[in-house]
PDB file of N, CA and C in Angstrom:
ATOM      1  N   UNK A   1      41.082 142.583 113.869  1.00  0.00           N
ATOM      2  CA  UNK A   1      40.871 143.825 113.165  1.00  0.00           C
ATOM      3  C   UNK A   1      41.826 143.911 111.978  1.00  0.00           C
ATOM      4  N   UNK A   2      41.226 144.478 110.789  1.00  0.00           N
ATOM      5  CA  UNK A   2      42.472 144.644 109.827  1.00  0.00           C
ATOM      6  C   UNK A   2      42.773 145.801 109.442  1.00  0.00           C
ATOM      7  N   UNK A   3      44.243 146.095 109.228  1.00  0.00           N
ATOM      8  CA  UNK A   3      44.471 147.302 109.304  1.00  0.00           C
ATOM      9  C   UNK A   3      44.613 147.651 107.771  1.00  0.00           C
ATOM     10  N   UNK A   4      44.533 149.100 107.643  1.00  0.00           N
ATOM     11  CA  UNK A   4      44.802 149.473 106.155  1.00  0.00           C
ATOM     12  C   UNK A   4      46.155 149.804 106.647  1.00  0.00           C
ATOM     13  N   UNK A   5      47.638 149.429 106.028  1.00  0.00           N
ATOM     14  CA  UNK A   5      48.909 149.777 106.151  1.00  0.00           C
ATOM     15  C   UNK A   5      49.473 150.641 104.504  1.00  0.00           C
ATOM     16  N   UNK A   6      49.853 152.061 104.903  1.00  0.00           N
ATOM     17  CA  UNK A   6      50.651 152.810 104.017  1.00  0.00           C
ATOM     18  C   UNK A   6      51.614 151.997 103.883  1.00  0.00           C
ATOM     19  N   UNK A   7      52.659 152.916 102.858  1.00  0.00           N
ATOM     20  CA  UNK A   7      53.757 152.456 102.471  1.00  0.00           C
ATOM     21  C   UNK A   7      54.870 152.094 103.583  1.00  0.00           C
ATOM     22  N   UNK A   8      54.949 153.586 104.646  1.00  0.00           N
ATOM     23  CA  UNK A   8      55.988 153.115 105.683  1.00  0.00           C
ATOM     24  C   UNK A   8      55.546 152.028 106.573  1.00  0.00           C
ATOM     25  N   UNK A   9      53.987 151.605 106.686  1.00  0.00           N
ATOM     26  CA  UNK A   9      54.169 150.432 107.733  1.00  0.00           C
ATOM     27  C   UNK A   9      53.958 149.316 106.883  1.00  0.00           C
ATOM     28  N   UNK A  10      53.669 149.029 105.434  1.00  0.00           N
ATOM     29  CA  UNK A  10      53.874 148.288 105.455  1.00  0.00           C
ATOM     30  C   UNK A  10      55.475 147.751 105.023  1.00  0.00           C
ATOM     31  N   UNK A  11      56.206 148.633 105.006  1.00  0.00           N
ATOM     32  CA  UNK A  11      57.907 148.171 104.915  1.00  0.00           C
ATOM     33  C   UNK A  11      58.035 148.234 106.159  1.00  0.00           C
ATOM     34  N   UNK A  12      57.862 148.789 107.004  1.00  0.00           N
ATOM     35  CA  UNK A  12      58.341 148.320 108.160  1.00  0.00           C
ATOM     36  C   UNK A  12      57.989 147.117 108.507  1.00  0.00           C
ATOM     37  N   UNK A  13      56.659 146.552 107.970  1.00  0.00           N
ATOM     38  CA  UNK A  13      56.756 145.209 108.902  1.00  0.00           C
ATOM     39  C   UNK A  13      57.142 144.275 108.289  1.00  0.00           C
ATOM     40  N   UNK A  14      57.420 144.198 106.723  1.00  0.00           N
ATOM     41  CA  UNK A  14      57.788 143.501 105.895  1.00  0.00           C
ATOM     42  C   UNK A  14      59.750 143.487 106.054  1.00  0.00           C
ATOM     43  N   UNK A  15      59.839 144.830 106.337  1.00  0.00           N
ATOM     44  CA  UNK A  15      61.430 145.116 106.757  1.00  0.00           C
ATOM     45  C   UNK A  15      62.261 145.657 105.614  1.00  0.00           C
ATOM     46  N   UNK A  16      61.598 146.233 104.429  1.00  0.00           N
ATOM     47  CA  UNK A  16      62.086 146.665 103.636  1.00  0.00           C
ATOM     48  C   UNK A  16      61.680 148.131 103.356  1.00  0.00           C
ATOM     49  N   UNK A  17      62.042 148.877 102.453  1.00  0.00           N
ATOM     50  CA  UNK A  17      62.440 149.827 101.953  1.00  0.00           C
ATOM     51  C   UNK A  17      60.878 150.639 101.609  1.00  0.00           C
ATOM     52  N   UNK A  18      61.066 151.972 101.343  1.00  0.00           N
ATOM     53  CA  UNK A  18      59.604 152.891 100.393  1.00  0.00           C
ATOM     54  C   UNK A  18      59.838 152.120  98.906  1.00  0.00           C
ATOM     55  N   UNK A  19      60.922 152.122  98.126  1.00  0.00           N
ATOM     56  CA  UNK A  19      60.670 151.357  96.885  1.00  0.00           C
ATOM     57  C   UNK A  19      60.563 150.040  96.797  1.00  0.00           C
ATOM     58  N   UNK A  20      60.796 149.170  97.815  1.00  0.00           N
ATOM     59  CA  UNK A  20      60.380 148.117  97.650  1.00  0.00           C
ATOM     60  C   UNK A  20      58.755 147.448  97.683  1.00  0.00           C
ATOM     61  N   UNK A  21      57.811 148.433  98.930  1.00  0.00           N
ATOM     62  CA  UNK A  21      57.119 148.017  98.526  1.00  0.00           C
ATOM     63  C   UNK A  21      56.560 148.672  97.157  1.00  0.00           C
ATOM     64  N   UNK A  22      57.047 149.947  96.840  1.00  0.00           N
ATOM     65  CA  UNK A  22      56.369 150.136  95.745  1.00  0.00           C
ATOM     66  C   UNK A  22      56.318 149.787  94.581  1.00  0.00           C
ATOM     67  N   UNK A  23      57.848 148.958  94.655  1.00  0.00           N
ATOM     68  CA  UNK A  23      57.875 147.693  93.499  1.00  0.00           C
ATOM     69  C   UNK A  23      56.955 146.226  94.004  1.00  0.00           C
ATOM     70  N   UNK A  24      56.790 145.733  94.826  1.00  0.00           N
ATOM     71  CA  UNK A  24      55.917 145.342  95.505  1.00  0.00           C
ATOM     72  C   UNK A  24      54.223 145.229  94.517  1.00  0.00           C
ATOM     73  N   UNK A  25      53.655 146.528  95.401  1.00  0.00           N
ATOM     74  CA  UNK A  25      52.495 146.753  94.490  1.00  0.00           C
ATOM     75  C   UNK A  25      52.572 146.943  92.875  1.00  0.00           C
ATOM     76  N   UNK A  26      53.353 147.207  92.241  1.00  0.00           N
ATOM     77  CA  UNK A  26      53.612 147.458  90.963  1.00  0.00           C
ATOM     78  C   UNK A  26      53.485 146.286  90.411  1.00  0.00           C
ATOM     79  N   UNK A  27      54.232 145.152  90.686  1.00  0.00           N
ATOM     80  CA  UNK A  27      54.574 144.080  90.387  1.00  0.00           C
ATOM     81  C   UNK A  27      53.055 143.026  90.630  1.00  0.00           C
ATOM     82  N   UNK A  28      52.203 143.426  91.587  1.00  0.00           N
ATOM     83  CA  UNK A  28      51.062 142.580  92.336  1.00  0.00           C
ATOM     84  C   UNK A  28      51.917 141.382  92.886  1.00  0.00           C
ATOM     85  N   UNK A  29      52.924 141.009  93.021  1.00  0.00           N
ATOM     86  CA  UNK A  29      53.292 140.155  94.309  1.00  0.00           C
ATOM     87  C   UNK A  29      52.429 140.499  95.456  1.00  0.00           C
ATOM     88  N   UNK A  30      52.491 141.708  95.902  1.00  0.00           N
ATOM     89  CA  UNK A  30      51.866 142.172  96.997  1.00  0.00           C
ATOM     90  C   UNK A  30      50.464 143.112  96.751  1.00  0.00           C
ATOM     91  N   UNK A  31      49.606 142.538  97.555  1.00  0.00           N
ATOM     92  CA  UNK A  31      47.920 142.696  97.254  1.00  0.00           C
ATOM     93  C   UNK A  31      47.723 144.434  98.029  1.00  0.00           C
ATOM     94  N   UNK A  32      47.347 145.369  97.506  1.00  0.00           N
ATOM     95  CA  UNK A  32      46.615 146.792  97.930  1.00  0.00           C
ATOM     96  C   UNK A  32      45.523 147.088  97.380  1.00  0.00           C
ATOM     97  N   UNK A  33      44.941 148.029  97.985  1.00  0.00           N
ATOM     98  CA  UNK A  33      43.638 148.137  97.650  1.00  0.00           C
ATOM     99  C   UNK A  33      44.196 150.103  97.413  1.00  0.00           C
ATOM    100  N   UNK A  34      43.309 151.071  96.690  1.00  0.00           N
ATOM    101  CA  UNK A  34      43.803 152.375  96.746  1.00  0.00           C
ATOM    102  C   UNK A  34      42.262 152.585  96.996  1.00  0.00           C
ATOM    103  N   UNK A  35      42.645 154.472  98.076  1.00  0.00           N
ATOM    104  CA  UNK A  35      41.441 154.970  98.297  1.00  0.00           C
ATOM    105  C   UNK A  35      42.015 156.450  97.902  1.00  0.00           C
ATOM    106  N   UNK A  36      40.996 156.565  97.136  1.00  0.00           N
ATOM    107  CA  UNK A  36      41.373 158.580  96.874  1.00  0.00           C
ATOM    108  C   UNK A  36      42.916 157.584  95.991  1.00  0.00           C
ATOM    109  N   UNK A  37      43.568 159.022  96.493  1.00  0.00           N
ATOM    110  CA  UNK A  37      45.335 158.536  95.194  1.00  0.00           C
ATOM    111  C   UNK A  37      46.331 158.123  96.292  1.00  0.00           C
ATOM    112  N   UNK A  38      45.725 157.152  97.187  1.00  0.00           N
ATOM    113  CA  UNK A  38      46.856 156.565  98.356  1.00  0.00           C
ATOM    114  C   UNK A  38      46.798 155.467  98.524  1.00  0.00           C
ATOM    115  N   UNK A  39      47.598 154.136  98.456  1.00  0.00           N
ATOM    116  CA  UNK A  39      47.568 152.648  98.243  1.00  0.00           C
ATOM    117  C   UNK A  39      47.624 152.595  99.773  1.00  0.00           C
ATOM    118  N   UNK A  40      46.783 151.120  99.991  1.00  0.00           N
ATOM    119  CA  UNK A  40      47.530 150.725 100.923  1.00  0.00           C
ATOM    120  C   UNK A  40      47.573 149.010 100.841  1.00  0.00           C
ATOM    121  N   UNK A  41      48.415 148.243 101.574  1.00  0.00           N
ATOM    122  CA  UNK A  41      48.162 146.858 102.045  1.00  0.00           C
ATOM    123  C   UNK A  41      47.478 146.511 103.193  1.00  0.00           C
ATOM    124  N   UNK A  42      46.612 145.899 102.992  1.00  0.00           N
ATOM    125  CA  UNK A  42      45.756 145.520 104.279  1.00  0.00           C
ATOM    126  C   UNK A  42      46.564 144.136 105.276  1.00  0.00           C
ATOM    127  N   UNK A  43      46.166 144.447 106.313  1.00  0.00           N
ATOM    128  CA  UNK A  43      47.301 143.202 107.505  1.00  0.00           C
ATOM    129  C   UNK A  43      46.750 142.081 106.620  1.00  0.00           C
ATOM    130  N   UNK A  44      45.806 141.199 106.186  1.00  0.00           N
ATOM    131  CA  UNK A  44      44.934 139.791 105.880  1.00  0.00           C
ATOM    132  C   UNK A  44      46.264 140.150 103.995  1.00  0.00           C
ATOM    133  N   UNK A  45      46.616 141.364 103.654  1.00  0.00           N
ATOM    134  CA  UNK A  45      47.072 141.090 102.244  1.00  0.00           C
ATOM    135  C   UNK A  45      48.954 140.538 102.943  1.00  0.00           C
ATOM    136  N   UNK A  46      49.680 141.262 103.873  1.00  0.00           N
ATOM    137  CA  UNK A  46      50.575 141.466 103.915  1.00  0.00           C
ATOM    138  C   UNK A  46      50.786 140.321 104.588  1.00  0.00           C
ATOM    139  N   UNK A  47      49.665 139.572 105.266  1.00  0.00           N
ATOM    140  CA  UNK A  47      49.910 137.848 105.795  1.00  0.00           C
ATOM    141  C   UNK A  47      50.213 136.711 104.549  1.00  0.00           C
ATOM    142  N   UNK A  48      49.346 137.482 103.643  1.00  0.00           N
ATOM    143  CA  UNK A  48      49.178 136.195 102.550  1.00  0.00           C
ATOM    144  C   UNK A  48      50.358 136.271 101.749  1.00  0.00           C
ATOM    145  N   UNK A  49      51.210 137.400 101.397  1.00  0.00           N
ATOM    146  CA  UNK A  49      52.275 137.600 101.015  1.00  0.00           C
ATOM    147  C   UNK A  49      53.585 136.774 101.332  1.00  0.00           C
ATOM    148  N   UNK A  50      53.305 136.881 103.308  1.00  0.00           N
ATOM    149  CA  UNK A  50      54.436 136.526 103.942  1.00  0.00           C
ATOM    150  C   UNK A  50      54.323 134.850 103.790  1.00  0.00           C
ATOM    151  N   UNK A  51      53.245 134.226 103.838  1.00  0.00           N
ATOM    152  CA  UNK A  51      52.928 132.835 103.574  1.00  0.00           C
ATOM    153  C   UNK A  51      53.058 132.412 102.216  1.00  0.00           C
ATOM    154  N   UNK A  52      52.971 133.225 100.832  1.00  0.00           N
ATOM    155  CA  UNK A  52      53.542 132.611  99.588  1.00  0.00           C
ATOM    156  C   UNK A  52      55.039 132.568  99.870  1.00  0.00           C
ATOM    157  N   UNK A  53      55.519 133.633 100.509  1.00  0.00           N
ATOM    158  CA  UNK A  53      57.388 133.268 100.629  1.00  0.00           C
ATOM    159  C   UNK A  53      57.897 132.265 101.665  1.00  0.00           C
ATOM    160  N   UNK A  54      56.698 132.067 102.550  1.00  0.00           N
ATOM    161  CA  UNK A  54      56.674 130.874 103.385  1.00  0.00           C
ATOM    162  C   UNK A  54      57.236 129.547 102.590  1.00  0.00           C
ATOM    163  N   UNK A  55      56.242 129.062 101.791  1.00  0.00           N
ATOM    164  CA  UNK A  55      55.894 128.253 101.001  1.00  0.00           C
ATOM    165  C   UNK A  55      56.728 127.902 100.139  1.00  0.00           C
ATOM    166  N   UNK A  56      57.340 129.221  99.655  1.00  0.00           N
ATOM    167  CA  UNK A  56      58.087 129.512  98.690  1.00  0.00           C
ATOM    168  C   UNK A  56      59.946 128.553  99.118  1.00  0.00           C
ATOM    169  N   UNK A  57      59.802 128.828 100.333  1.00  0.00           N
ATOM    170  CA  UNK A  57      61.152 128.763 100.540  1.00  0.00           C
ATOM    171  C   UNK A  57      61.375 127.238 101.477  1.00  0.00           C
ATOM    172  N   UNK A  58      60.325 127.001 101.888  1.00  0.00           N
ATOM    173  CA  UNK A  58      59.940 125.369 101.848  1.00  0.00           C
ATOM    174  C   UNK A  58      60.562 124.371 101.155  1.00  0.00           C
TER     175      UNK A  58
END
């Protein structure tokens, strides 16, 4: 199932901050989709994220 994640879960699972992800989405490092005037990251965006820093640090 994929979840639509707000701002607090998706820092929580990422482990950072409300401005981080919102530098985050700002930046498009990190993939959201918005509905109405509320972003969110979907679990399939916040995997692919965690696997470019995977990669990254490889």
């Amino acid at each position: 199932m994929n979840k639509n994640n707000d701002h607090s879960e998706t820092g929580a699972r990422l482990g950072v901050s409300r401005s981080v992800v919102f530098a985050l989405w700002a930046s498009g490092e990190l993939g959201s989709v918005k509905i109405g005037r509320r972003r969110f990251s979907t679990d399939r965006q916040i995997d692919a994220y965690l696997s470019r820093l995977e990669q990254a640090s490889a």
